[in-house]
N, C-alpha and C. Protein backbone atom coordinates (compact mmCIF):
# COMPACT_ATOMS: atom_id res chain seq x y z
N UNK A 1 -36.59 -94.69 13.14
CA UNK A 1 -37.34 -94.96 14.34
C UNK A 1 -36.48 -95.80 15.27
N UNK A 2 -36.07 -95.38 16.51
CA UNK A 2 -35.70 -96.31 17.13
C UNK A 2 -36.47 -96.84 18.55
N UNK A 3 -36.34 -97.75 19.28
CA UNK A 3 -36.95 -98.63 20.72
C UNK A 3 -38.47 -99.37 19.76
N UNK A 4 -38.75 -99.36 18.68
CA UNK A 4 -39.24 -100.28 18.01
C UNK A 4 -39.05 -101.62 17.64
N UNK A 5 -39.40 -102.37 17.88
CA UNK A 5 -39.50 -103.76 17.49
C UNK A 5 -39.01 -103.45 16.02
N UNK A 6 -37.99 -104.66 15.41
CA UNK A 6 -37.78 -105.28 13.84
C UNK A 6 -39.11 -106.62 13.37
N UNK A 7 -39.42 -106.29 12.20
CA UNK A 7 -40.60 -106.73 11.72
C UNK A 7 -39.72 -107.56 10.19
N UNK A 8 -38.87 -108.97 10.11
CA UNK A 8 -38.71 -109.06 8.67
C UNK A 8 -39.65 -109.71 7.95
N UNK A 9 -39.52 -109.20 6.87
CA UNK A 9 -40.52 -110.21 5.75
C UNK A 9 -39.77 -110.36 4.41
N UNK A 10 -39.95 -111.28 3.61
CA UNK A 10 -39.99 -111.74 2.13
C UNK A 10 -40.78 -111.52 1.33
N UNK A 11 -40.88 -111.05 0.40
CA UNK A 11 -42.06 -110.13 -0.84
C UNK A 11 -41.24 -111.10 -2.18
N UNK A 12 -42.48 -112.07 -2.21
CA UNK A 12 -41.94 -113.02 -3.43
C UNK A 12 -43.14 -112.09 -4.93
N UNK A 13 -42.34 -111.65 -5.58
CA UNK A 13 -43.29 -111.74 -6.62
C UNK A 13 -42.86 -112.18 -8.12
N UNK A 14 -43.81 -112.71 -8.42
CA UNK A 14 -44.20 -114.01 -9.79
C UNK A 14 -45.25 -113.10 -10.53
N UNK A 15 -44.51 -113.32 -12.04
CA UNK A 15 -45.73 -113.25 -13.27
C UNK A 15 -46.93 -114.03 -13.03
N UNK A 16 -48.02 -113.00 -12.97
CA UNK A 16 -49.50 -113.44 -13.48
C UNK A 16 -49.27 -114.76 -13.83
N UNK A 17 -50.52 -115.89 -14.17
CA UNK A 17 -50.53 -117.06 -15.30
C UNK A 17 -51.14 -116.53 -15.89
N UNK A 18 -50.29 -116.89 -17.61
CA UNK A 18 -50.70 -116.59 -18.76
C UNK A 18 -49.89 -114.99 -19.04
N UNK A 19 -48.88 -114.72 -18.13
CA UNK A 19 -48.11 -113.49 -18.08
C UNK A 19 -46.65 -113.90 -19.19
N UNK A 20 -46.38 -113.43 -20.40
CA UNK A 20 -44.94 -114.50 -21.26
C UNK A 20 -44.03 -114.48 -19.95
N UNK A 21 -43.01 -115.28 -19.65
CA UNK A 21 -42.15 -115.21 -18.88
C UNK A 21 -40.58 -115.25 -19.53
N UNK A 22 -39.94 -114.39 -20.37
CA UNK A 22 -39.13 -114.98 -21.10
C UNK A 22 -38.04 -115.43 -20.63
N UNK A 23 -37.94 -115.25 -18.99
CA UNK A 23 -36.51 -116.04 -18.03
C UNK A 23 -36.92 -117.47 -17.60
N UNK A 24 -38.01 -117.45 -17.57
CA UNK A 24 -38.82 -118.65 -17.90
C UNK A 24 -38.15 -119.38 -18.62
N UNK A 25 -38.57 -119.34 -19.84
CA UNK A 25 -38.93 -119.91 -20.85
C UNK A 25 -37.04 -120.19 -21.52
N UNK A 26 -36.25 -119.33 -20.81
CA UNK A 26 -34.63 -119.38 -21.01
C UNK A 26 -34.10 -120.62 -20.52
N UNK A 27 -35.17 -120.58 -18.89
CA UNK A 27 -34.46 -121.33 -18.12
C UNK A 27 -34.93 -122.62 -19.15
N UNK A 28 -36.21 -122.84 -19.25
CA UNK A 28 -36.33 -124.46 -20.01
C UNK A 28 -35.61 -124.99 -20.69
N UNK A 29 -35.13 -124.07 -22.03
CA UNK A 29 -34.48 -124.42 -23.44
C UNK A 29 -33.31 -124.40 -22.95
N UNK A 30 -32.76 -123.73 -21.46
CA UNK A 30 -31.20 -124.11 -21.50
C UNK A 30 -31.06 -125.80 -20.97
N UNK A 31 -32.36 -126.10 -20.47
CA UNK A 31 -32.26 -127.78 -19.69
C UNK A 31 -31.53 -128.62 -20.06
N UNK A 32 -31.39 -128.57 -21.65
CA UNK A 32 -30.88 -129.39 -22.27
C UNK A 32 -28.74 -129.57 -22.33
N UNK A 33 -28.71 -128.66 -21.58
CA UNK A 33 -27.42 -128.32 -21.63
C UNK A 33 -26.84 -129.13 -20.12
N UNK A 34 -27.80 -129.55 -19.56
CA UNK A 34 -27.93 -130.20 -17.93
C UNK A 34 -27.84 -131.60 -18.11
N UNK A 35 -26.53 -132.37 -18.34
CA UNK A 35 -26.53 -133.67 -18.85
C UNK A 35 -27.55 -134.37 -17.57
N UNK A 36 -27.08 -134.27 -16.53
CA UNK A 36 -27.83 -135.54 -15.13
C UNK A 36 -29.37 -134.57 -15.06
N UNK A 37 -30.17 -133.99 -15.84
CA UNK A 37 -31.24 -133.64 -15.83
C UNK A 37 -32.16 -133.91 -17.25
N UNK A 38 -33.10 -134.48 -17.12
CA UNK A 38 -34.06 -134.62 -18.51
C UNK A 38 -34.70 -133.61 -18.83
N UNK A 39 -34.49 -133.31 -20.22
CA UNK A 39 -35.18 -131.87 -20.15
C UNK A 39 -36.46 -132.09 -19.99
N UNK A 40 -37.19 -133.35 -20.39
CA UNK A 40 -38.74 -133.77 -20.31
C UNK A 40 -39.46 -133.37 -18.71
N UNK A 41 -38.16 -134.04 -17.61
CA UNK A 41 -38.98 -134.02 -16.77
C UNK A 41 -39.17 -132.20 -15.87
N UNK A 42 -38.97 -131.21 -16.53
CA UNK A 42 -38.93 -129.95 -15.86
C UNK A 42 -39.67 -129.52 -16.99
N UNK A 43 -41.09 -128.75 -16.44
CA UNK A 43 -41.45 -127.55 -17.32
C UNK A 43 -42.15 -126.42 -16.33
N UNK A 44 -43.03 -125.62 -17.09
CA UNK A 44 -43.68 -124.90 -16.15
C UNK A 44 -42.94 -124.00 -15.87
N UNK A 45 -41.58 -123.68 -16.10
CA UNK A 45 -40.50 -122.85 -14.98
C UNK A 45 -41.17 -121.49 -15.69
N UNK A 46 -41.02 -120.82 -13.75
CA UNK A 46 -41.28 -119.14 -13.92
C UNK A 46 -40.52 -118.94 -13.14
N UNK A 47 -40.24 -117.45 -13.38
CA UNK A 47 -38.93 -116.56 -12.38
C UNK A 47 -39.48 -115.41 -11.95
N UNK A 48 -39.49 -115.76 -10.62
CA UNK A 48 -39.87 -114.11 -10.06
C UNK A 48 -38.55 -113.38 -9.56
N UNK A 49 -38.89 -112.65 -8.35
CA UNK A 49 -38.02 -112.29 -7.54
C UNK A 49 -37.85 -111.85 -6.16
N UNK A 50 -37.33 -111.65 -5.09
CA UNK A 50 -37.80 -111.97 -3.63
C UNK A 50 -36.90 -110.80 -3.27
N UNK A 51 -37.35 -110.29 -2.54
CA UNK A 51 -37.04 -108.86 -1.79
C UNK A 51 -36.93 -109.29 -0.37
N UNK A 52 -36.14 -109.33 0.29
CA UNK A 52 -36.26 -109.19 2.04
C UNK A 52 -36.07 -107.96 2.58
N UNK A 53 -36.97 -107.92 4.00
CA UNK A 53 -37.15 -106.12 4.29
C UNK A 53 -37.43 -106.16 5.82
N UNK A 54 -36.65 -105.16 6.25
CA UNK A 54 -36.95 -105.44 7.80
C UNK A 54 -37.41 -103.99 7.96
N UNK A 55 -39.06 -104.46 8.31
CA UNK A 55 -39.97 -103.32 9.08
C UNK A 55 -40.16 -102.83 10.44
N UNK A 56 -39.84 -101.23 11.49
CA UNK A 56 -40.16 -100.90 12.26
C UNK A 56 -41.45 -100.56 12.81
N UNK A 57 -42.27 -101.28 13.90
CA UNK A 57 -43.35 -100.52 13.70
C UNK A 57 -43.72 -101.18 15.03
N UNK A 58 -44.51 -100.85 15.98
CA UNK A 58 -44.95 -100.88 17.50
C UNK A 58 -45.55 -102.75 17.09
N UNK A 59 -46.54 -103.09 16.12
CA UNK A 59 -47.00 -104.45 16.31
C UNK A 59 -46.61 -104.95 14.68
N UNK A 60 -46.58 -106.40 15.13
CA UNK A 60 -46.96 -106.84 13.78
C UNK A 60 -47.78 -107.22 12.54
N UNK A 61 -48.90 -106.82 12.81
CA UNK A 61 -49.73 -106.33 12.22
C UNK A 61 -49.78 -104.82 11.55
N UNK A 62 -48.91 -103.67 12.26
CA UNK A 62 -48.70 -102.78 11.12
C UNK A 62 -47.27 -102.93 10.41
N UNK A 63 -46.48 -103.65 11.09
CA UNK A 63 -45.59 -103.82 9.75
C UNK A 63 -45.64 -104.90 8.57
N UNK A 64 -46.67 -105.80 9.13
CA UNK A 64 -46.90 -106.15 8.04
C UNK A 64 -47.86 -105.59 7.04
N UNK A 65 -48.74 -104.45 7.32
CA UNK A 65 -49.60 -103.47 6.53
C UNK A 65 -48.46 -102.87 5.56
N UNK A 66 -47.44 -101.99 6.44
CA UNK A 66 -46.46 -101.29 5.70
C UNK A 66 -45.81 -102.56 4.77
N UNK A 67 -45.46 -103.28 4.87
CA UNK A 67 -44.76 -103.99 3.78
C UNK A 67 -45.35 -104.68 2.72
N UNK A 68 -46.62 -104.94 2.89
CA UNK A 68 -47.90 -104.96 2.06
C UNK A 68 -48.29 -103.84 0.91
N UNK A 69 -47.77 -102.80 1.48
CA UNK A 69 -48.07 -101.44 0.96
C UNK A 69 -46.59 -101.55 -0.25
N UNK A 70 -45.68 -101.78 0.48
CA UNK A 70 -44.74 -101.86 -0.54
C UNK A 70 -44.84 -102.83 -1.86
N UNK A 71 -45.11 -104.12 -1.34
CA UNK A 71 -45.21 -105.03 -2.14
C UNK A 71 -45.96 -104.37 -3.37
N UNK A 72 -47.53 -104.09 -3.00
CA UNK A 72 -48.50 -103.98 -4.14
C UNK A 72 -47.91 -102.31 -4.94
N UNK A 73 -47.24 -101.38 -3.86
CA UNK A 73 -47.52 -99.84 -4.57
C UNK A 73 -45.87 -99.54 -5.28
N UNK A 74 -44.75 -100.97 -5.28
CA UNK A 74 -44.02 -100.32 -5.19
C UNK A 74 -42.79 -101.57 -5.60
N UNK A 75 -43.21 -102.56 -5.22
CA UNK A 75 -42.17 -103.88 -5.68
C UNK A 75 -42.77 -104.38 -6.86
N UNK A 76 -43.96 -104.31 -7.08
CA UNK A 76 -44.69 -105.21 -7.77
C UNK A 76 -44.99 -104.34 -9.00
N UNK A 77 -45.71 -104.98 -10.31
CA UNK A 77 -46.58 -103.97 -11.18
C UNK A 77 -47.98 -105.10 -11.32
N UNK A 78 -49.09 -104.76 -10.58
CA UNK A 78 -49.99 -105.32 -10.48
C UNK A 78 -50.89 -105.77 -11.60
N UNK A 79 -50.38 -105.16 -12.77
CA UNK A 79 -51.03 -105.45 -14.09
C UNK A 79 -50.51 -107.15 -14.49
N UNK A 80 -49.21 -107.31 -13.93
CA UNK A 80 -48.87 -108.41 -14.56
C UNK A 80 -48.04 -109.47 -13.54
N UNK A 81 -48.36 -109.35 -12.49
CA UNK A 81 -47.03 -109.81 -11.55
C UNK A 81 -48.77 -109.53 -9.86
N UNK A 82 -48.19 -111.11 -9.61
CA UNK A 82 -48.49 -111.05 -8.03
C UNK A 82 -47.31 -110.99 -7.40
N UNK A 83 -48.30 -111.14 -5.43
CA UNK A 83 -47.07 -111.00 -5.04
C UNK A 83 -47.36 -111.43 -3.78
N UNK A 84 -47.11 -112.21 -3.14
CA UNK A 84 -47.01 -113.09 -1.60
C UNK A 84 -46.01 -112.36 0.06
N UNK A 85 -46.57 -111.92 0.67
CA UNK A 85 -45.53 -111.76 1.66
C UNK A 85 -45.18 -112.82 3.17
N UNK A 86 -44.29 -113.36 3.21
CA UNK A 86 -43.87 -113.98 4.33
C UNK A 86 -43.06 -113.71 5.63
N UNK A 87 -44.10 -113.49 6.65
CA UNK A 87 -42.52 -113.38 7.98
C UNK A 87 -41.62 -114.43 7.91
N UNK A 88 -40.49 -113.39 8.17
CA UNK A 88 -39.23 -114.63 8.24
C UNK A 88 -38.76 -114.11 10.10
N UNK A 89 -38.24 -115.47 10.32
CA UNK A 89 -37.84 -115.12 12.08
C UNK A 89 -36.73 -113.95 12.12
């Protein structure tokens, strides 16, 4: 498509809670290998992953539909994984 406006966004998606995370759970047990870091004070760690995408489309409101569409039908697996989208400038 061209004489369309560029539309970018960020498609962060993260395991469910209560989803195993085992890059997670890598990152923790390697903490200890991080002398100027306590392994006590870091837990919780999850790993998603972030997609950036630049959408064509007359408003922003349908490119952000279309990239919505991606996120849930196509970046993501909705059984186990959300997923957040952000405009970026």
């Amino acid at each position: 498509m061209t004489g369309l406006p560029d539309f970018r966004f960020a498609v962060d998606v993260m395991p469910k809670p209560g989803i195993l995370d085992p890059q997670g759970r890598a990152v923790e047990q390697s903490l200890g290998h991080l002398e100027d870091v306590p392994a006590e004070a870091v837990r919780d760690v999850r790993v998603g992953r972030r997609v950036e995408l630049t959408v064509q489309a007359p408003a922003e409101d349908e490119a952000r539909a279309v990239a919505g569409r991606l996120a849930e039908e196509l970046l993501s697996n909705p059984l186990i994984e959300t997923w957040s989208l952000e405009r970026l400038a």
